[in-house]
N, C-alpha and C. Protein backbone atom coordinates (compact mmCIF):
# COMPACT_ATOMS: atom_id res chain seq x y z
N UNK A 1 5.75 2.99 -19.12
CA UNK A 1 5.33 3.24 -17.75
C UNK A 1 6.20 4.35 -17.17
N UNK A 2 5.69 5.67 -16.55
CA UNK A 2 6.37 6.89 -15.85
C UNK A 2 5.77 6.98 -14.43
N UNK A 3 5.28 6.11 -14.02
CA UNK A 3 4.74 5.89 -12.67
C UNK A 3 5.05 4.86 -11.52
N UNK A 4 5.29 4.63 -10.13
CA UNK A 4 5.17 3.59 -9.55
C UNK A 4 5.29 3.98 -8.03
N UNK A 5 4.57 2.94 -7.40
CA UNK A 5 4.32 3.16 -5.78
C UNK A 5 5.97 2.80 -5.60
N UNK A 6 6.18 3.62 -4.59
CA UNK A 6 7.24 3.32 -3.82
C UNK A 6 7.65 3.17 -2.66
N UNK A 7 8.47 2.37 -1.74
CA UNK A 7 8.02 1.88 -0.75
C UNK A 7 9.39 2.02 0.13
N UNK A 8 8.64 2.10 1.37
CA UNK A 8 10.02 3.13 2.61
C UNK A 8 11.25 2.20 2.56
N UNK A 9 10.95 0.78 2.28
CA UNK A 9 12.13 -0.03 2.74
C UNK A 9 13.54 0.18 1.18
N UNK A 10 12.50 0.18 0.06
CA UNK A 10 13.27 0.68 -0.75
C UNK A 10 13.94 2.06 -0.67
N UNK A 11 13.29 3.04 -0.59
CA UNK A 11 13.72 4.48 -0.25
C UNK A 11 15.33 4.21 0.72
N UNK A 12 14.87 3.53 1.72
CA UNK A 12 15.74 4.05 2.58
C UNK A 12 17.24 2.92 2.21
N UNK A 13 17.23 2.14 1.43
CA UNK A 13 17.89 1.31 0.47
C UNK A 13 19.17 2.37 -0.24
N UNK A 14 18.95 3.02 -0.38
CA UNK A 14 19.32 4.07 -1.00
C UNK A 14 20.58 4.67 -0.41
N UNK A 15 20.34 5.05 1.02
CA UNK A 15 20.91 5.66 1.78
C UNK A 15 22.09 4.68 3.17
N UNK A 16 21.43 3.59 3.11
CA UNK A 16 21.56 2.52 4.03
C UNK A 16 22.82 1.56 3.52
N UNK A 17 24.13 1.37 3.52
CA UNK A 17 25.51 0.65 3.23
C UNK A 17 24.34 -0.79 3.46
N UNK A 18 24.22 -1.31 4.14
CA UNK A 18 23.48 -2.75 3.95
C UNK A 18 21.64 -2.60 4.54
N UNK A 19 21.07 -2.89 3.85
CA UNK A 19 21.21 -4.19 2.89
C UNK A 19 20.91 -3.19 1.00
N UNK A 20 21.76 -2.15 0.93
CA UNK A 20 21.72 -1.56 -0.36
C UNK A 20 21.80 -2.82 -1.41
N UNK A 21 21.00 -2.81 -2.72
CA UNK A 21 21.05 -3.57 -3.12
C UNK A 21 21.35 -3.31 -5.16
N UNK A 22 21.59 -3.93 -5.78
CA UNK A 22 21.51 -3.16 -7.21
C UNK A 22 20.26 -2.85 -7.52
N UNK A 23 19.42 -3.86 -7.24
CA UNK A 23 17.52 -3.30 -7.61
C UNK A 23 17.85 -1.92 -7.29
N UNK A 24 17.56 -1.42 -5.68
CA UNK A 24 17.27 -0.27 -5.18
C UNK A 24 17.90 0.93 -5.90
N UNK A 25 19.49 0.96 -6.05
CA UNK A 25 20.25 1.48 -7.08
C UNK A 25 19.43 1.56 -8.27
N UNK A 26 19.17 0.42 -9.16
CA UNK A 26 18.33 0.87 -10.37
C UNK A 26 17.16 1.42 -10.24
N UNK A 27 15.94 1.16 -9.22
CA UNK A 27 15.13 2.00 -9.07
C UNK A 27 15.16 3.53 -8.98
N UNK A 28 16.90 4.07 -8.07
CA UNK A 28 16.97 5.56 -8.06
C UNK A 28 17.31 5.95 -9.07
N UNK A 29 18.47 5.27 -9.92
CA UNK A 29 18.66 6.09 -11.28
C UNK A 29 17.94 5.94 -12.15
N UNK A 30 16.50 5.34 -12.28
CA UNK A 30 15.21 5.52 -12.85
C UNK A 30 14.31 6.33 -12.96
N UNK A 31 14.59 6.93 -11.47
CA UNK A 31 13.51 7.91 -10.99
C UNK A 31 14.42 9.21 -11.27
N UNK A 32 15.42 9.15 -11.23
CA UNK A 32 16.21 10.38 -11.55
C UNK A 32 16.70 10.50 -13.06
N UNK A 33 15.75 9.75 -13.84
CA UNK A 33 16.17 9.32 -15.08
C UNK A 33 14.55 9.64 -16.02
N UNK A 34 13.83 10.11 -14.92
CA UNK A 34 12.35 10.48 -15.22
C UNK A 34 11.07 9.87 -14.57
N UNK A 35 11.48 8.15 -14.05
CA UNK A 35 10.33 8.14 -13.65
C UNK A 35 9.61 9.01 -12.25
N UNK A 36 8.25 8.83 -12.38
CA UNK A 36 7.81 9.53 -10.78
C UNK A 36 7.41 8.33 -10.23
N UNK A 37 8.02 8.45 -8.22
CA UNK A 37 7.20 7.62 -7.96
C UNK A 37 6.25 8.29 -6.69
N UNK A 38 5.22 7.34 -6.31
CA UNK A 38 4.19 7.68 -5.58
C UNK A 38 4.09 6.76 -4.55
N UNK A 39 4.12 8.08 -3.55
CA UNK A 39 4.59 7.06 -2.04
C UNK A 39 3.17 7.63 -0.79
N UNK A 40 2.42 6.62 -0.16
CA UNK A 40 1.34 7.33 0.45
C UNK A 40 2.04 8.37 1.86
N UNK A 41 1.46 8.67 2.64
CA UNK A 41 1.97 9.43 3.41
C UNK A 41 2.32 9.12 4.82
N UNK A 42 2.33 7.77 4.66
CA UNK A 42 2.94 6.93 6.21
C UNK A 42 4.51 7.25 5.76
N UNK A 43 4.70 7.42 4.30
CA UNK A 43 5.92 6.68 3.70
C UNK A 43 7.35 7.83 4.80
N UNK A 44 6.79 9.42 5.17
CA UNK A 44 7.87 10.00 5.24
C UNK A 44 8.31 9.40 6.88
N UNK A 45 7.53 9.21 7.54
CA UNK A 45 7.33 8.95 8.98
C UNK A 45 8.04 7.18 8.93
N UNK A 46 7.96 6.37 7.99
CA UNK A 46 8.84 5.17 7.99
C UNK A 46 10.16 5.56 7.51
N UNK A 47 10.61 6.36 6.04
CA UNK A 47 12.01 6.49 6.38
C UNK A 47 12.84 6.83 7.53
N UNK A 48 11.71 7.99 7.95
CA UNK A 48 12.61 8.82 9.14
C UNK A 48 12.67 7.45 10.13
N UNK A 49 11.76 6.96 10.39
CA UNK A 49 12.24 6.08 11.74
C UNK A 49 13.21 5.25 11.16
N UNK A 50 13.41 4.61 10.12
CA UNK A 50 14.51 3.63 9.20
C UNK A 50 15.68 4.09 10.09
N UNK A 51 15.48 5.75 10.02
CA UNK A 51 16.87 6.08 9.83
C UNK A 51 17.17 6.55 11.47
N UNK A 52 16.47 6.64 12.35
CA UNK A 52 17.14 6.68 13.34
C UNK A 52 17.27 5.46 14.04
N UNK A 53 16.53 4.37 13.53
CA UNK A 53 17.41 2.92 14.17
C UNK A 53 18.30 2.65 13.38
N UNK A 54 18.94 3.42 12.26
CA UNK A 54 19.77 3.41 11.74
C UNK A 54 21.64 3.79 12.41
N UNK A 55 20.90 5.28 12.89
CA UNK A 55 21.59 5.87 13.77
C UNK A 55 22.28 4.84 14.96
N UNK A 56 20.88 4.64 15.28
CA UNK A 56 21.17 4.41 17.00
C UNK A 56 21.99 2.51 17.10
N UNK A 57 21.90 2.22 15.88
CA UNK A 57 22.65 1.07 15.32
C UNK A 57 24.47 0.94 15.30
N UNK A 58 24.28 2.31 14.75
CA UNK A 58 25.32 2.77 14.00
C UNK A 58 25.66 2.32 12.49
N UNK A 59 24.39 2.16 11.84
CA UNK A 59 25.10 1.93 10.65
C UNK A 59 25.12 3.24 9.85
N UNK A 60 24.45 4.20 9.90
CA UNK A 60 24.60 5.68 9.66
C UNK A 60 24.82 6.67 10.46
N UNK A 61 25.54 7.45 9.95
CA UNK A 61 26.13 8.64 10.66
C UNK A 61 24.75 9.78 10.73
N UNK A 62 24.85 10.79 11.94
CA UNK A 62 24.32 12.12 11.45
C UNK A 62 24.29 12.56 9.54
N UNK A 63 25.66 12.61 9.08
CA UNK A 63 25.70 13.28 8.50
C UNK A 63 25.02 12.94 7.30
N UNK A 64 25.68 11.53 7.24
CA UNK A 64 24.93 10.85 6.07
C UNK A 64 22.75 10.82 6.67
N UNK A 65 22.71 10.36 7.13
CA UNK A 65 20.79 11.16 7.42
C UNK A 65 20.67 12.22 7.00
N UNK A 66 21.52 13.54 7.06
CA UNK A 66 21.48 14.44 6.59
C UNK A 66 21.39 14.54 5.55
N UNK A 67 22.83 13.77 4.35
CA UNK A 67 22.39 13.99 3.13
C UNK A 67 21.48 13.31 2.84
N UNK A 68 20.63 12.07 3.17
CA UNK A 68 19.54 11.69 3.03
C UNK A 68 18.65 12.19 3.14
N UNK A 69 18.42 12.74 4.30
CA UNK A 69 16.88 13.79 3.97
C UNK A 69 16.90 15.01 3.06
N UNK A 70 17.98 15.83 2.87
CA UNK A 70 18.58 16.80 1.92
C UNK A 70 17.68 16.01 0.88
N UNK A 71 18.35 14.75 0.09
CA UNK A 71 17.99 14.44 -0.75
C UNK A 71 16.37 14.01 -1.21
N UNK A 72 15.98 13.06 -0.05
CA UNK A 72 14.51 13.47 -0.63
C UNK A 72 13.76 14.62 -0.21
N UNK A 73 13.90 15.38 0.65
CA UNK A 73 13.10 16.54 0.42
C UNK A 73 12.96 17.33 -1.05
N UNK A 74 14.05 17.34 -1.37
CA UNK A 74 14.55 17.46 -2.93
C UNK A 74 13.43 16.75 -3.76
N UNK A 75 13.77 15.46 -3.85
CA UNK A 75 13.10 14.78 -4.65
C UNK A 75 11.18 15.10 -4.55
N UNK A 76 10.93 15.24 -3.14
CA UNK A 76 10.04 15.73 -2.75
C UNK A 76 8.96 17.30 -3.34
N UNK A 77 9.74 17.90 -2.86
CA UNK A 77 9.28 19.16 -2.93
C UNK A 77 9.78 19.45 -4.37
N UNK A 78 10.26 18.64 -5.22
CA UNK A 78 10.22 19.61 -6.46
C UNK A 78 9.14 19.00 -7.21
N UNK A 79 8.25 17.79 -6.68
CA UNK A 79 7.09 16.83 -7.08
C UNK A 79 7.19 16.62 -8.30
N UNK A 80 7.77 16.16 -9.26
CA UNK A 80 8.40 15.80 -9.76
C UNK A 80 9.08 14.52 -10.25
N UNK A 81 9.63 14.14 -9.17
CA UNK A 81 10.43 12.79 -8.69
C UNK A 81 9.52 11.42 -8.12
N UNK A 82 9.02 12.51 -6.49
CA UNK A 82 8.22 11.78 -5.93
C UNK A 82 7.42 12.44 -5.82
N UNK A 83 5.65 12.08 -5.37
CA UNK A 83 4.59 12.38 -5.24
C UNK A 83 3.92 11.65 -4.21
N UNK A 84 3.12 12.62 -3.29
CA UNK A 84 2.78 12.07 -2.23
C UNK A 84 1.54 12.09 -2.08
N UNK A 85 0.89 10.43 -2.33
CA UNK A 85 -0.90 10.54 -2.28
C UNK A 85 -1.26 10.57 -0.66
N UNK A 86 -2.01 11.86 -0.70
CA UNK A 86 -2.89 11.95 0.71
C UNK A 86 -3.94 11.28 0.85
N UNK A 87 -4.90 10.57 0.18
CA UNK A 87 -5.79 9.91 0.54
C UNK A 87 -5.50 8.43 0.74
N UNK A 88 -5.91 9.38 2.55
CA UNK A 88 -5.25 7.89 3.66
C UNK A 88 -6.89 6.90 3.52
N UNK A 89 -6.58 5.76 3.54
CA UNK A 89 -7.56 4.44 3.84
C UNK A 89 -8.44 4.73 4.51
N UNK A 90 -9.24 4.02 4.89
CA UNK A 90 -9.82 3.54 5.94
C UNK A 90 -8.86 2.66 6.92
N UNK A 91 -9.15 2.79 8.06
CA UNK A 91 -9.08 2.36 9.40
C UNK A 91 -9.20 0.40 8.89
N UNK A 92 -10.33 0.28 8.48
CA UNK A 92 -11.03 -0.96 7.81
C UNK A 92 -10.32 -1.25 7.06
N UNK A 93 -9.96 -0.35 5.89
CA UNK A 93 -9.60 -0.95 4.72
C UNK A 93 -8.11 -1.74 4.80
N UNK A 94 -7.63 -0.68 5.51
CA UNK A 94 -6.19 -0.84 5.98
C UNK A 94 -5.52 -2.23 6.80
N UNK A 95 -6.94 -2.52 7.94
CA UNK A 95 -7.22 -3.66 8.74
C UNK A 95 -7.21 -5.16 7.51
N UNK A 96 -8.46 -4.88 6.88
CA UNK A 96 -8.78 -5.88 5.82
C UNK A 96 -7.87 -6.66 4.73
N UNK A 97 -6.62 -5.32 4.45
CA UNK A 97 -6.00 -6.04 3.43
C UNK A 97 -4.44 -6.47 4.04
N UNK A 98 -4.73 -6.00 5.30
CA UNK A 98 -3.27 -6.26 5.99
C UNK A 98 -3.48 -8.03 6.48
N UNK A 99 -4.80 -8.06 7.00
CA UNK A 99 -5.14 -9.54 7.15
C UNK A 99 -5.11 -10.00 6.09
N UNK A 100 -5.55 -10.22 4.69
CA UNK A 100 -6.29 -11.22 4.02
C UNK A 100 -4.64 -11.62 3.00
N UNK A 101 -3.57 -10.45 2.98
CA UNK A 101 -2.31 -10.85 2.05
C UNK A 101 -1.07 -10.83 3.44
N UNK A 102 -1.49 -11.13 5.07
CA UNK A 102 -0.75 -11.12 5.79
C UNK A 102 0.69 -10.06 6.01
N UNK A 103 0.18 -8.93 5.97
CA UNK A 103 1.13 -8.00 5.93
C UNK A 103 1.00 -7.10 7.49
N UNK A 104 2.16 -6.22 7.62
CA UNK A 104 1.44 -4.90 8.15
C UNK A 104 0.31 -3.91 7.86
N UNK A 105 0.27 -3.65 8.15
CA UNK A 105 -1.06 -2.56 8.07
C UNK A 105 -0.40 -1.32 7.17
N UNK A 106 1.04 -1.00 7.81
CA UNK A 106 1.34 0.06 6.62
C UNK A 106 1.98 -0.73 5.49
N UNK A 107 2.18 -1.61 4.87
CA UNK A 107 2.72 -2.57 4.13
C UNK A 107 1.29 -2.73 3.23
N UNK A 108 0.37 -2.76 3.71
CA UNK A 108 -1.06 -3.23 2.83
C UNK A 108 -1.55 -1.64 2.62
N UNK A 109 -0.96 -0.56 3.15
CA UNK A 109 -1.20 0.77 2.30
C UNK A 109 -0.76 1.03 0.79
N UNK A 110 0.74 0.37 1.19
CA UNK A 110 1.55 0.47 0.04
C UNK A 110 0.83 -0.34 -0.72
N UNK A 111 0.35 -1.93 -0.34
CA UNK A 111 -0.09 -2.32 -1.91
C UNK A 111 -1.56 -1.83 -2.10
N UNK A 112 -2.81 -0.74 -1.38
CA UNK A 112 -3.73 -0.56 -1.70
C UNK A 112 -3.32 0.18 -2.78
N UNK A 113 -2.45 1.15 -2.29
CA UNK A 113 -1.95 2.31 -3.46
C UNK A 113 -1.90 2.22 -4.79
N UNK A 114 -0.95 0.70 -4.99
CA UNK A 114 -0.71 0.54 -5.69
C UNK A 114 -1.71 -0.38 -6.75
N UNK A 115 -3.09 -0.74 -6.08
CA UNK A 115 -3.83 -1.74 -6.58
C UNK A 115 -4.75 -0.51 -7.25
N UNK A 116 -5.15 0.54 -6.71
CA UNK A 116 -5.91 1.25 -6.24
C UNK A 116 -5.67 2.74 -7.83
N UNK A 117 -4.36 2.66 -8.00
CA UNK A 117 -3.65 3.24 -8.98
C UNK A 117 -3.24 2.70 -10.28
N UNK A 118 -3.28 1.43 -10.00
CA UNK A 118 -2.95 0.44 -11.38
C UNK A 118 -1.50 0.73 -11.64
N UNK A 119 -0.80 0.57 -10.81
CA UNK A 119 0.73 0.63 -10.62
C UNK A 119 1.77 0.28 -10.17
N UNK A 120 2.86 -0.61 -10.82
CA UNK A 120 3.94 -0.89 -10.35
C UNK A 120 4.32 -0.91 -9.09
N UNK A 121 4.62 -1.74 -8.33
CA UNK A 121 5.17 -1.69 -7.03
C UNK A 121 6.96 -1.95 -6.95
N UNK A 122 7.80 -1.22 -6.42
CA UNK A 122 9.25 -1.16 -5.95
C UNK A 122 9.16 -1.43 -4.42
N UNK A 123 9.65 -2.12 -4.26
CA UNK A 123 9.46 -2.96 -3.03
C UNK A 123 11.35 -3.86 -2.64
N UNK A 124 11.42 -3.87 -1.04
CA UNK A 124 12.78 -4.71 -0.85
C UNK A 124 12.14 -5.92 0.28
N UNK A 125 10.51 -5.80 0.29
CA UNK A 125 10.40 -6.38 1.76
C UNK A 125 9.14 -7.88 0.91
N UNK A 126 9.98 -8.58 1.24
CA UNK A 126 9.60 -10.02 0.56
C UNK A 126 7.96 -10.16 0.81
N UNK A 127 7.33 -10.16 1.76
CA UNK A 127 6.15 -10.29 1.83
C UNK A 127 5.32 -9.70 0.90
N UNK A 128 5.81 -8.10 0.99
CA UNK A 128 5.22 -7.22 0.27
C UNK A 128 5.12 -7.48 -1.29
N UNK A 129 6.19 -8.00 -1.41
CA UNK A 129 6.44 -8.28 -2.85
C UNK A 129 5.92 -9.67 -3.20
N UNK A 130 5.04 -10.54 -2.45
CA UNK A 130 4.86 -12.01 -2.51
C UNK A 130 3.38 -11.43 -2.65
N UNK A 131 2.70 -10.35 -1.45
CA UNK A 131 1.52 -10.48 -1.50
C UNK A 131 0.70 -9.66 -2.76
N UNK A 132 2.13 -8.44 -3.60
CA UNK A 132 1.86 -8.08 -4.31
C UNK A 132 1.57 -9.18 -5.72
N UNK A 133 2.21 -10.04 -5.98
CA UNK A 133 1.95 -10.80 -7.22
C UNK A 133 0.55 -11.49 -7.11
N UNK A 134 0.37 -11.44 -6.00
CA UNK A 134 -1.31 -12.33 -5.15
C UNK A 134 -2.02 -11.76 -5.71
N UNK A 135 -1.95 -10.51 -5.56
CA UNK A 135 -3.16 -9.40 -5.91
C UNK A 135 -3.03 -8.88 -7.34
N UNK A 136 -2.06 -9.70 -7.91
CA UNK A 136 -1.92 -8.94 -9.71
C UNK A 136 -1.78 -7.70 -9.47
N UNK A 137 -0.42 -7.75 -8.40
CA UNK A 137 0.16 -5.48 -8.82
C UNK A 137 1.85 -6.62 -9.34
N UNK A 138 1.74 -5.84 -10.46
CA UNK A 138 3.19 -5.71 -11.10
C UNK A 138 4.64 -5.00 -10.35
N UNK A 139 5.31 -5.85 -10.43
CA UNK A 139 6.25 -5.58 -9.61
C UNK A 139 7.59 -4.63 -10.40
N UNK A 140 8.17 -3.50 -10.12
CA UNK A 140 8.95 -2.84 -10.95
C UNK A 140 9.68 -3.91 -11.14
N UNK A 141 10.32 -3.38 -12.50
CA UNK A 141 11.15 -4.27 -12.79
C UNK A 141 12.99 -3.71 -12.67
């Protein structure tokens, strides 16, 4: 497997002193180790907000956001790393599967993506990862 959805709460795992975790860690030196992952396009608009209630928390500095976005733009723009699917849902669809596996609405993007792609899900947000086994998406390992 060289593929997998990836998901903002993990991303920003990365960058974030708590709740960083070893998963999240092994997921980056995976992806920087070859795999690609594929994140829909709510995904850049949830790190960034991650990270300014991050800020305004204080559990991250300016600077460190900085090297965080440094870094995935990187990962980004050399497409490569990460890959960003533009084909957004339906309005409906988005509605439908956020009800029926009790999620958010951008939470049931991530697992359309991933249902939708036949692909691995990296995930830190328990639901997501509960409603993913529901639906038979494989969970990175």
């Amino acid at each position: 497997m060289s593929r997998f959805v990836l998901d903002a709460s993990l991303t920003a795992a990365w960058f974030i002193p708590d709740p960083e975790t070893a998963y999240a860690l092994n997921v980056r030196s995976r992806l920087a180790a070859g795999l690609t992952a594929i994140v829909p396009s709510i995904w850049a608009a949830e790190v960034a907000n991650t990270f300014v209630k991050s800020v305004r928390r204080g559990t991250l500095t300016e600077e460190a956001v900085e090297y965080g976005l440094q870094t995935l733009e990187t990962l980004v723009l050399s497409g490569s790393r990460i890959s960003v699917d533009s084909n957004l849902k339906s309005v409906r669809e988005a509605y439908a599967l956020a009800r029926k596996y009790q999620l958010s609405a951008y939470d049931g993007i991530y697992l359309q993506l991933a249902v939708d792609a036949g692909l691995p899900l990296a995930t830190l947000d328990k639901g997501l990862r509960a409603a993913a086994v529901k639906a038979g998406v494989a969970l990175l390992k």
